[in-house]
PDB file of N, CA and C in Angstrom:
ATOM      1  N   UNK A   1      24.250  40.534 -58.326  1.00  0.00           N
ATOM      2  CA  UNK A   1      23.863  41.676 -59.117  1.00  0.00           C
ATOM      3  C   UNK A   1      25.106  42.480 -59.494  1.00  0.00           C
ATOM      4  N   UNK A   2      25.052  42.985 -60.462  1.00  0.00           N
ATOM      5  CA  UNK A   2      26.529  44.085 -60.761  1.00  0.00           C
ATOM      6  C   UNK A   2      26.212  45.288 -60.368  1.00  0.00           C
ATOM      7  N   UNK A   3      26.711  45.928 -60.309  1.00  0.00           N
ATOM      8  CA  UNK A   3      27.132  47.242 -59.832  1.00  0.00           C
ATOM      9  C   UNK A   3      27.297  47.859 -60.739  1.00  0.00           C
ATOM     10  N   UNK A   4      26.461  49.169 -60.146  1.00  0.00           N
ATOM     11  CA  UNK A   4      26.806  50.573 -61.366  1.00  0.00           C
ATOM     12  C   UNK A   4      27.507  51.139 -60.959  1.00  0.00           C
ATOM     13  N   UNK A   5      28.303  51.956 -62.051  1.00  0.00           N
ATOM     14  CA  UNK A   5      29.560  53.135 -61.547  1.00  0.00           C
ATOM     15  C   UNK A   5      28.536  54.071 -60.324  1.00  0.00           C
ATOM     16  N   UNK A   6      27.347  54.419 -60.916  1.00  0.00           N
ATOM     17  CA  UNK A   6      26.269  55.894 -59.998  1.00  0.00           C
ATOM     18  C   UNK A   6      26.522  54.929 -58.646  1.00  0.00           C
ATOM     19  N   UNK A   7      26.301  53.544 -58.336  1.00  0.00           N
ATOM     20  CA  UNK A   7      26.211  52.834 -57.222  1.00  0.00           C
ATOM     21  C   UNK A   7      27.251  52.846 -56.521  1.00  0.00           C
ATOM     22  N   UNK A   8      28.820  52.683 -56.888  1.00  0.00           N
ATOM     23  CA  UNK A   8      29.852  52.595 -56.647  1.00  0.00           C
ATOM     24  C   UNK A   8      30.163  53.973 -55.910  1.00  0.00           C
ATOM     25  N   UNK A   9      29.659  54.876 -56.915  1.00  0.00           N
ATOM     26  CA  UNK A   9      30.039  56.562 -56.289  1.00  0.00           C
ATOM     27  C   UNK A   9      29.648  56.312 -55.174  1.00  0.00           C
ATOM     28  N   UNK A  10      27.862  56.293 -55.015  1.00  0.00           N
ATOM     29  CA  UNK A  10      27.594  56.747 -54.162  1.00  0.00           C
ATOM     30  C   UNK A  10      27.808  55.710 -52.701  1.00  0.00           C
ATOM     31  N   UNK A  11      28.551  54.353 -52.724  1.00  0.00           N
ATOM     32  CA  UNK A  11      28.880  54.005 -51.639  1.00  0.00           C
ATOM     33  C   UNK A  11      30.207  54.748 -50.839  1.00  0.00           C
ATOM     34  N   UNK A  12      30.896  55.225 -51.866  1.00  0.00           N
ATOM     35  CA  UNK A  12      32.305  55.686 -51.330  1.00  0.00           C
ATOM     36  C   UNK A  12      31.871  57.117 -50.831  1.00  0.00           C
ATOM     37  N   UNK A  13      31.391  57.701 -51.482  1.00  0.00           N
ATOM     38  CA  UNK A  13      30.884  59.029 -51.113  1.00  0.00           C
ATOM     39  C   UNK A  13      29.864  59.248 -49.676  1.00  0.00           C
ATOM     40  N   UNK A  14      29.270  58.156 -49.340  1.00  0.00           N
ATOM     41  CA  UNK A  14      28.600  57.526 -48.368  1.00  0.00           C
ATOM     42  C   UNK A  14      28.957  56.856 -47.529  1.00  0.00           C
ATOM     43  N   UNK A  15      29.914  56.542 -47.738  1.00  0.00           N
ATOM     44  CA  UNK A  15      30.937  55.477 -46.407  1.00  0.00           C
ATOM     45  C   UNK A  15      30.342  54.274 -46.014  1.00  0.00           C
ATOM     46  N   UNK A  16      29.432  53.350 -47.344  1.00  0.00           N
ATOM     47  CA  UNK A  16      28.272  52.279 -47.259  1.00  0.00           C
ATOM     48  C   UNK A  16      29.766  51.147 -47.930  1.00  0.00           C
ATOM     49  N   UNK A  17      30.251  50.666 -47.000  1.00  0.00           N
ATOM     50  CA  UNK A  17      30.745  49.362 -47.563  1.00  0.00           C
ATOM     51  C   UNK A  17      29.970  48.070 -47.827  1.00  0.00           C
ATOM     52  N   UNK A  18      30.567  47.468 -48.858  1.00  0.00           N
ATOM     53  CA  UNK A  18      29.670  46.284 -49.739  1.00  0.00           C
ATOM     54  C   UNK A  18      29.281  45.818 -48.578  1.00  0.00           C
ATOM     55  N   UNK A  19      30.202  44.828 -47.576  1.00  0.00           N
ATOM     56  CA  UNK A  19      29.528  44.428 -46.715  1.00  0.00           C
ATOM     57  C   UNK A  19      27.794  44.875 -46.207  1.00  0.00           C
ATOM     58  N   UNK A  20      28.090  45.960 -46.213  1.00  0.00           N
ATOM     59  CA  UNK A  20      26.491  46.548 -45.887  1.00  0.00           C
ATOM     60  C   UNK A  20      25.594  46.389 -47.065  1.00  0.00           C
ATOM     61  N   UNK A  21      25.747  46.714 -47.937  1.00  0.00           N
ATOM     62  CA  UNK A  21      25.001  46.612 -48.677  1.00  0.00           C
ATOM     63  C   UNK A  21      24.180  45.046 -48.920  1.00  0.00           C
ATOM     64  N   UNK A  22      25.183  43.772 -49.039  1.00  0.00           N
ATOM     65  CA  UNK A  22      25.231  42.730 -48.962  1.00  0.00           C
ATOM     66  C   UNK A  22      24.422  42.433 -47.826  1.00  0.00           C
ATOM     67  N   UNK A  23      24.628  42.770 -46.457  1.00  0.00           N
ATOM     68  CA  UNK A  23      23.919  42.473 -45.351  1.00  0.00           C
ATOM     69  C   UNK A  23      21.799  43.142 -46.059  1.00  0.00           C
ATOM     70  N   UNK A  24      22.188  44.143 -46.472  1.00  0.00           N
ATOM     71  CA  UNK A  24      20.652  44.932 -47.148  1.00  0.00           C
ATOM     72  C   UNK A  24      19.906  43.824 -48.036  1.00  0.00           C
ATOM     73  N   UNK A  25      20.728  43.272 -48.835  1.00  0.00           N
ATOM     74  CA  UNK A  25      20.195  42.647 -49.874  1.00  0.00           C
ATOM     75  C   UNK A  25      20.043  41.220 -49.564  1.00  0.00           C
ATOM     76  N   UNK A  26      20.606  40.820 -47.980  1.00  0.00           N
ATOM     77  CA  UNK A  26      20.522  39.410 -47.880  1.00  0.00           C
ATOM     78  C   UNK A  26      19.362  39.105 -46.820  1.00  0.00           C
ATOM     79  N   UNK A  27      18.986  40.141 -45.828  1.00  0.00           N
ATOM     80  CA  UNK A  27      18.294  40.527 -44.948  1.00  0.00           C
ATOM     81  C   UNK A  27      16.961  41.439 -44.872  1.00  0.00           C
ATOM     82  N   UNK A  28      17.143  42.498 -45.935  1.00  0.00           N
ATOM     83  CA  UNK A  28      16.131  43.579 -45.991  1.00  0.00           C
ATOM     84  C   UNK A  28      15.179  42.994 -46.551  1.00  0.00           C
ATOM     85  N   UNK A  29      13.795  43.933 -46.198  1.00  0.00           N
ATOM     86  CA  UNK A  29      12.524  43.808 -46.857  1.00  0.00           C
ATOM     87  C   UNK A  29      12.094  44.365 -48.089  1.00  0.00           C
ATOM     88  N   UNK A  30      12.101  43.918 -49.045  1.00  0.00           N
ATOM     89  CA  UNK A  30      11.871  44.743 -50.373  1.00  0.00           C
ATOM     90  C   UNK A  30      10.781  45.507 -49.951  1.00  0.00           C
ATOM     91  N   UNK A  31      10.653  46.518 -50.939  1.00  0.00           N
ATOM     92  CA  UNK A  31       9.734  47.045 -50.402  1.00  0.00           C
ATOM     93  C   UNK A  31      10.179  48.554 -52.428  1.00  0.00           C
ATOM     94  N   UNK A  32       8.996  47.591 -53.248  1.00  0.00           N
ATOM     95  CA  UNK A  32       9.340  47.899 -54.659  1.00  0.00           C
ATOM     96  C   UNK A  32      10.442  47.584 -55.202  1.00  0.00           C
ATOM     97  N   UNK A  33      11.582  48.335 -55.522  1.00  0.00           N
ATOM     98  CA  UNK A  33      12.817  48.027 -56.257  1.00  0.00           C
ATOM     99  C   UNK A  33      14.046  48.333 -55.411  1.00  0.00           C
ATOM    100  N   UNK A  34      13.115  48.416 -53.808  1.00  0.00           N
ATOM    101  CA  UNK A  34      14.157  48.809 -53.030  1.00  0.00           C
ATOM    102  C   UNK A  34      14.356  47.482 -51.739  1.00  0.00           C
ATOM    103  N   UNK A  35      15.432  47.375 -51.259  1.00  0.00           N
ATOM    104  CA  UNK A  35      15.827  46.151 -50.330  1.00  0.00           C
ATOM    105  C   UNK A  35      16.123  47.615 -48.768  1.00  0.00           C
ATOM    106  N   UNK A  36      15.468  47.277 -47.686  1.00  0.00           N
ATOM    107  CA  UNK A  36      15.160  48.326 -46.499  1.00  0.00           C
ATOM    108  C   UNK A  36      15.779  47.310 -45.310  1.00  0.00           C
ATOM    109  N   UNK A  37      16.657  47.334 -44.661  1.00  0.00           N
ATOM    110  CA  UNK A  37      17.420  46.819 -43.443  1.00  0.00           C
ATOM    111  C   UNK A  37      16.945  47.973 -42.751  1.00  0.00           C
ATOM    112  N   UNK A  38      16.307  47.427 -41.791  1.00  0.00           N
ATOM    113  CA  UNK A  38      15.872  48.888 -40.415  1.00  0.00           C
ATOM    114  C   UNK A  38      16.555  48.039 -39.479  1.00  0.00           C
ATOM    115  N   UNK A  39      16.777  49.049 -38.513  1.00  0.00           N
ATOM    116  CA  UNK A  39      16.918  48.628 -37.112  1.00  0.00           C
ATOM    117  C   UNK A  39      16.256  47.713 -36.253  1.00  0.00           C
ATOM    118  N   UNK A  40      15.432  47.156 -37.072  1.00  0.00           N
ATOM    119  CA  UNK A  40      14.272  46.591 -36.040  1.00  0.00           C
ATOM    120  C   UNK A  40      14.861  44.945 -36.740  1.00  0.00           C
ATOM    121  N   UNK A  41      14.933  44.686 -38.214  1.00  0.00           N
ATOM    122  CA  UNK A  41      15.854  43.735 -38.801  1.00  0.00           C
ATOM    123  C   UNK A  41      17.059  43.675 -38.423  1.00  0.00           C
ATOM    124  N   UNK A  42      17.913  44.510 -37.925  1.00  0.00           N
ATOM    125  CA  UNK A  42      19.119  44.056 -37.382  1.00  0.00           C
ATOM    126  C   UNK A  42      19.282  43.909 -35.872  1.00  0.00           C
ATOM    127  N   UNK A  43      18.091  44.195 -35.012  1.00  0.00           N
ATOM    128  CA  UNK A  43      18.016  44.083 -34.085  1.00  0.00           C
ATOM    129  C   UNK A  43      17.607  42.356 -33.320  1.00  0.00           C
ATOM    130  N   UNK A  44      16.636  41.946 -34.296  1.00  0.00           N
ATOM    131  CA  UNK A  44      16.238  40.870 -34.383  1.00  0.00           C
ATOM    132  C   UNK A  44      17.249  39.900 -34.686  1.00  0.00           C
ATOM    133  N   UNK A  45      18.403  40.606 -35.746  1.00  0.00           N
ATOM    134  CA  UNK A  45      18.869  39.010 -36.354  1.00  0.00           C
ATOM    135  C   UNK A  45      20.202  39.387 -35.167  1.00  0.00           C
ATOM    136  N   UNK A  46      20.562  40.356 -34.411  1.00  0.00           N
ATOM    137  CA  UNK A  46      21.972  40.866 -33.097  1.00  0.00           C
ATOM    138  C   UNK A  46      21.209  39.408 -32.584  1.00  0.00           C
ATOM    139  N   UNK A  47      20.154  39.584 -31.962  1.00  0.00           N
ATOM    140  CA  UNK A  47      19.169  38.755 -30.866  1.00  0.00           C
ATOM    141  C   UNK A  47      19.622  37.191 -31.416  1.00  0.00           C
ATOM    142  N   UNK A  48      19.274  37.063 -32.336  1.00  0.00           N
ATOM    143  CA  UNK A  48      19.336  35.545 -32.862  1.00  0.00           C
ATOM    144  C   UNK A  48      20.656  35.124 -33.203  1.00  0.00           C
ATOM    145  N   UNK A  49      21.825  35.903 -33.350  1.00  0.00           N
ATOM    146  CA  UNK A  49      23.248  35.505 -32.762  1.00  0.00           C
ATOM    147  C   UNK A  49      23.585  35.402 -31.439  1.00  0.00           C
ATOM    148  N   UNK A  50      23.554  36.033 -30.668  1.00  0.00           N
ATOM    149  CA  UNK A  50      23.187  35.906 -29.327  1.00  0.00           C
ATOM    150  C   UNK A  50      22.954  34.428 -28.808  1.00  0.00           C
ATOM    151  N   UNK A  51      21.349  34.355 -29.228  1.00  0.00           N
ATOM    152  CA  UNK A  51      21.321  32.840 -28.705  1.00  0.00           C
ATOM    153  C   UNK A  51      22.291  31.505 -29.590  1.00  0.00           C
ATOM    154  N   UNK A  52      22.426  32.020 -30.509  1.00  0.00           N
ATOM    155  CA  UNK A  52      23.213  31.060 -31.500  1.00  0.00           C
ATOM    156  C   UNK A  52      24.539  30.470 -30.479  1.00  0.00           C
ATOM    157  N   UNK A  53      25.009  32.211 -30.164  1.00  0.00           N
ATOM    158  CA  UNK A  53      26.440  32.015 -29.855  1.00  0.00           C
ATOM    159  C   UNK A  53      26.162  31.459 -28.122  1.00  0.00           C
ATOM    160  N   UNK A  54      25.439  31.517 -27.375  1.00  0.00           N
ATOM    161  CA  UNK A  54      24.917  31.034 -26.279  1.00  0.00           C
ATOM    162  C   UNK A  54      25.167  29.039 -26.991  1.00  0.00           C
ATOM    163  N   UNK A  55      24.461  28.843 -27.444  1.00  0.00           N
ATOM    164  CA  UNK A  55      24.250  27.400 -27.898  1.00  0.00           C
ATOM    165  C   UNK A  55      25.546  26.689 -28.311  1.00  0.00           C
ATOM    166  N   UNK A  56      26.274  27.462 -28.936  1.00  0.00           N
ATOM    167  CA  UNK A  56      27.723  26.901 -29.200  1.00  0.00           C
ATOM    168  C   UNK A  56      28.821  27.337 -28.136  1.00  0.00           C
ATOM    169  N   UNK A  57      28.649  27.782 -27.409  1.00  0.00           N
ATOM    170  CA  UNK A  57      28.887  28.075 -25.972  1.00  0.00           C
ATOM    171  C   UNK A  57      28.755  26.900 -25.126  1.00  0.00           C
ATOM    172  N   UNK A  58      27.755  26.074 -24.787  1.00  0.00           N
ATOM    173  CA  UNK A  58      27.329  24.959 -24.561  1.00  0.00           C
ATOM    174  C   UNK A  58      28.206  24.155 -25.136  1.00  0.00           C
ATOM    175  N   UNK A  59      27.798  24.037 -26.271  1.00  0.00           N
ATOM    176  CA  UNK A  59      28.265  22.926 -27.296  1.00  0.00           C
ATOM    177  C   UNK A  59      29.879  22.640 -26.897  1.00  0.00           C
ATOM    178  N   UNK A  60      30.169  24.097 -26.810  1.00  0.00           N
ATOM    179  CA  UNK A  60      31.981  23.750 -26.678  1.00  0.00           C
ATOM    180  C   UNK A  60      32.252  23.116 -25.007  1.00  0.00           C
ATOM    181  N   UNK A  61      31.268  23.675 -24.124  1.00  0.00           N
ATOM    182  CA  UNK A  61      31.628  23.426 -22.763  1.00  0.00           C
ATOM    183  C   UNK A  61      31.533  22.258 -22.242  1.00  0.00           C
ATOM    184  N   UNK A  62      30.659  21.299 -23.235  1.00  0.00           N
ATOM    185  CA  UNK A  62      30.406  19.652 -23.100  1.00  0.00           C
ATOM    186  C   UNK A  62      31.793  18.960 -24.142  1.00  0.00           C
ATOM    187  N   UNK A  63      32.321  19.905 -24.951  1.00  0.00           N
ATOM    188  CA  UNK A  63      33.322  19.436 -25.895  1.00  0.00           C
ATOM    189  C   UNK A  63      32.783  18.695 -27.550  1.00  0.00           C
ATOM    190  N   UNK A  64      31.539  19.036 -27.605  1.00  0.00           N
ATOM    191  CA  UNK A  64      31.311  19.007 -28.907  1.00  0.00           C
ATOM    192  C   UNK A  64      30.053  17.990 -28.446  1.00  0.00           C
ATOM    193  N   UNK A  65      29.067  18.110 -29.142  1.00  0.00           N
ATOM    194  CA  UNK A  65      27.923  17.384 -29.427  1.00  0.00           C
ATOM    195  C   UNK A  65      27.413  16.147 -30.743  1.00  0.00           C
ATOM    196  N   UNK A  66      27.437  15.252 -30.611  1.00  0.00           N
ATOM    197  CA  UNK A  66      26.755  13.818 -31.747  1.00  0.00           C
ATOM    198  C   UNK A  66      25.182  13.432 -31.957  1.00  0.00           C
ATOM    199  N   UNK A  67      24.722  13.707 -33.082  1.00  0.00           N
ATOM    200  CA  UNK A  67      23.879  13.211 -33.267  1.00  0.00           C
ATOM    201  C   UNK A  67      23.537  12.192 -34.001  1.00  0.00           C
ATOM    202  N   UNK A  68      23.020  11.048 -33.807  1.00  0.00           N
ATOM    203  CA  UNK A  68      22.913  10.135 -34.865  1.00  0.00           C
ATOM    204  C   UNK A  68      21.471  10.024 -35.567  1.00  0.00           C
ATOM    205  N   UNK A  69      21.556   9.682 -36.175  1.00  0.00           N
ATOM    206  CA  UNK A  69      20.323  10.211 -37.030  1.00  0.00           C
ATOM    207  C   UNK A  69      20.379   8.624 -38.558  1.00  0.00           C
ATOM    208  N   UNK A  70      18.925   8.208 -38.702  1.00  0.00           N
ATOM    209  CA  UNK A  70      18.717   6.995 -39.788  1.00  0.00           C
ATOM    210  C   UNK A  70      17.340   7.336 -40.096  1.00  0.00           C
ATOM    211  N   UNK A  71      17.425   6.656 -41.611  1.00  0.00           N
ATOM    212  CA  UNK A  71      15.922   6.789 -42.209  1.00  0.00           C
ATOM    213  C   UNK A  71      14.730   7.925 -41.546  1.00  0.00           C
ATOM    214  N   UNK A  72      15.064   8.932 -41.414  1.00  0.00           N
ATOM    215  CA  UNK A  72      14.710  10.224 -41.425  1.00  0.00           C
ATOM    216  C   UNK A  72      14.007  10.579 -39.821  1.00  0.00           C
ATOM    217  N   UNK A  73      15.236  10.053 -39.047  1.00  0.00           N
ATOM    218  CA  UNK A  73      14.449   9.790 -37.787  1.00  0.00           C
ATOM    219  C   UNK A  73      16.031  10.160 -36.698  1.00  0.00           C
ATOM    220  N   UNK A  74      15.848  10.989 -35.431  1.00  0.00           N
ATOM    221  CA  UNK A  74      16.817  11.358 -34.513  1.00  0.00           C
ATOM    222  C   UNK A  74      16.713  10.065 -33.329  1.00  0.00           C
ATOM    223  N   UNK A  75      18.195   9.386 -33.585  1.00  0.00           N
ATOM    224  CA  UNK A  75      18.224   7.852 -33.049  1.00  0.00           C
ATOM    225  C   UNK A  75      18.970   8.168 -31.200  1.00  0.00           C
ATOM    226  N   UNK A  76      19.843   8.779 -31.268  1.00  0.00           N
ATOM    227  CA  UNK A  76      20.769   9.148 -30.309  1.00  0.00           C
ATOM    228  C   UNK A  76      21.803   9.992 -30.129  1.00  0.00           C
ATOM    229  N   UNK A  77      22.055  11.344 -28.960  1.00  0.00           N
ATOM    230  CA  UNK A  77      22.722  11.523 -29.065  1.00  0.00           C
ATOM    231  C   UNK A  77      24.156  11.427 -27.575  1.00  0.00           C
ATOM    232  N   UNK A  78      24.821  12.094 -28.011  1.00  0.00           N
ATOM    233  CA  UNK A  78      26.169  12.348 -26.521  1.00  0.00           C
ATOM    234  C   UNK A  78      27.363  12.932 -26.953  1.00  0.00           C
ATOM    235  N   UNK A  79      28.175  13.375 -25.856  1.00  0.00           N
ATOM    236  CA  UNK A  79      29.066  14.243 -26.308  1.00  0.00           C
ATOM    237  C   UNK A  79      30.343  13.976 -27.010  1.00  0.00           C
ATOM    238  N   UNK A  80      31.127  14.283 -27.797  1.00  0.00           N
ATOM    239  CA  UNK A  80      32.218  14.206 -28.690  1.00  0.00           C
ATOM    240  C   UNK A  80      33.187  12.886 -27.539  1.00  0.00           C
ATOM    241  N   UNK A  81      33.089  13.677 -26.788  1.00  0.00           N
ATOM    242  CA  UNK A  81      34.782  12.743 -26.095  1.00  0.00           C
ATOM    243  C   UNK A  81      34.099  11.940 -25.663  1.00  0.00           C
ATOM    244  N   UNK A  82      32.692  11.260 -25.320  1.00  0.00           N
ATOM    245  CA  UNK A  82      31.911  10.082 -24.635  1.00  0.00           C
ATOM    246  C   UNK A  82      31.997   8.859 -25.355  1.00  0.00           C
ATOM    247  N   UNK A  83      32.309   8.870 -26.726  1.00  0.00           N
ATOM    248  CA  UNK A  83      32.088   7.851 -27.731  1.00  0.00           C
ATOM    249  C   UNK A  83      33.527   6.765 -27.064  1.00  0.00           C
ATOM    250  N   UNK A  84      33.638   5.303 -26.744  1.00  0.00           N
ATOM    251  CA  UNK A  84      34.132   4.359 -26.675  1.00  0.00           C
ATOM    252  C   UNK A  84      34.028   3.609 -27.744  1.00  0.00           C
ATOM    253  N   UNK A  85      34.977   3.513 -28.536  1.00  0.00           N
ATOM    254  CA  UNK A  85      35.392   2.529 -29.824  1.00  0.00           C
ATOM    255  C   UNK A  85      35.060   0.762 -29.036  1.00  0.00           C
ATOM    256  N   UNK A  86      36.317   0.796 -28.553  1.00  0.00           N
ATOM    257  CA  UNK A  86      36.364   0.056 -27.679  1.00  0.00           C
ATOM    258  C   UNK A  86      35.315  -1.208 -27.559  1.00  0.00           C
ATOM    259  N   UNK A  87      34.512  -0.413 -26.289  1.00  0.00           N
ATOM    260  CA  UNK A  87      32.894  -0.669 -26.183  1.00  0.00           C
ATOM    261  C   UNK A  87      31.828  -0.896 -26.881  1.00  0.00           C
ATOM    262  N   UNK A  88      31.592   0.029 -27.683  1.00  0.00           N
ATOM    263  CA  UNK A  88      30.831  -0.237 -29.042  1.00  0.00           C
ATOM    264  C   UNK A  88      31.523  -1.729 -30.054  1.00  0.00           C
ATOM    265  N   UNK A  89      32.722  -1.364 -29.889  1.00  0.00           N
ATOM    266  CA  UNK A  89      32.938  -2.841 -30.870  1.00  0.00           C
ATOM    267  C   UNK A  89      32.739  -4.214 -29.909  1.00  0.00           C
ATOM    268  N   UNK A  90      32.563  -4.379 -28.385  1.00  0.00           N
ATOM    269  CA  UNK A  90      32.226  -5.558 -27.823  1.00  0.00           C
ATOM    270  C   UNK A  90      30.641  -5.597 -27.931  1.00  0.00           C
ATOM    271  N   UNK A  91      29.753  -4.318 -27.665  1.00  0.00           N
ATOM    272  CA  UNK A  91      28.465  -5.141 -27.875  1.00  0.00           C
ATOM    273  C   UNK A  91      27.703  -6.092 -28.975  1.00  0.00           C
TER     274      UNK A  91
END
């Protein structure tokens, strides 16, 4: 969307950096011609980084995770440094 000069004022005059606004318009609930980020939306999506960053937390502590995946189906997985070239090329 572009930006109006009245919009521009009133972020600087407001101390609303784009970032925020951006977070409003990517997250908020319309609600008419207006986009509404409450606390209760940013509380929810704090929560769901959280576990995100929990999960890649993991991810790093096994050293990275593989999934293999064919014709629309989850075949096998194991961790980054487990894979044997090697091995796989004798079976």
């Amino acid at each position: 969307m572009n930006m109006t000069h009245h919009f521009d004022c009133r972020m600087n005059q407001r101390g609303i950096r784009k970032g925020l606004t951006d977070l409003a318009l990517d997250l908020g609930e319309i609600e008419g011609d207006r986009y509404v980020l409450t606390t209760r939306i940013i509380d929810e999506e704090l929560e769901q980084m959280r576990l995100r960053k929990k999960l890649l937390d993991d991810a790093r502590k096994k050293g990275g995770v593989v999934v293999v995946a064919g014709e629309d189906r989850l075949i096998t997985t194991y961790h980054t440094n487990s894979f044997n070239a090697k091995l796989a090329k004798n079976k």
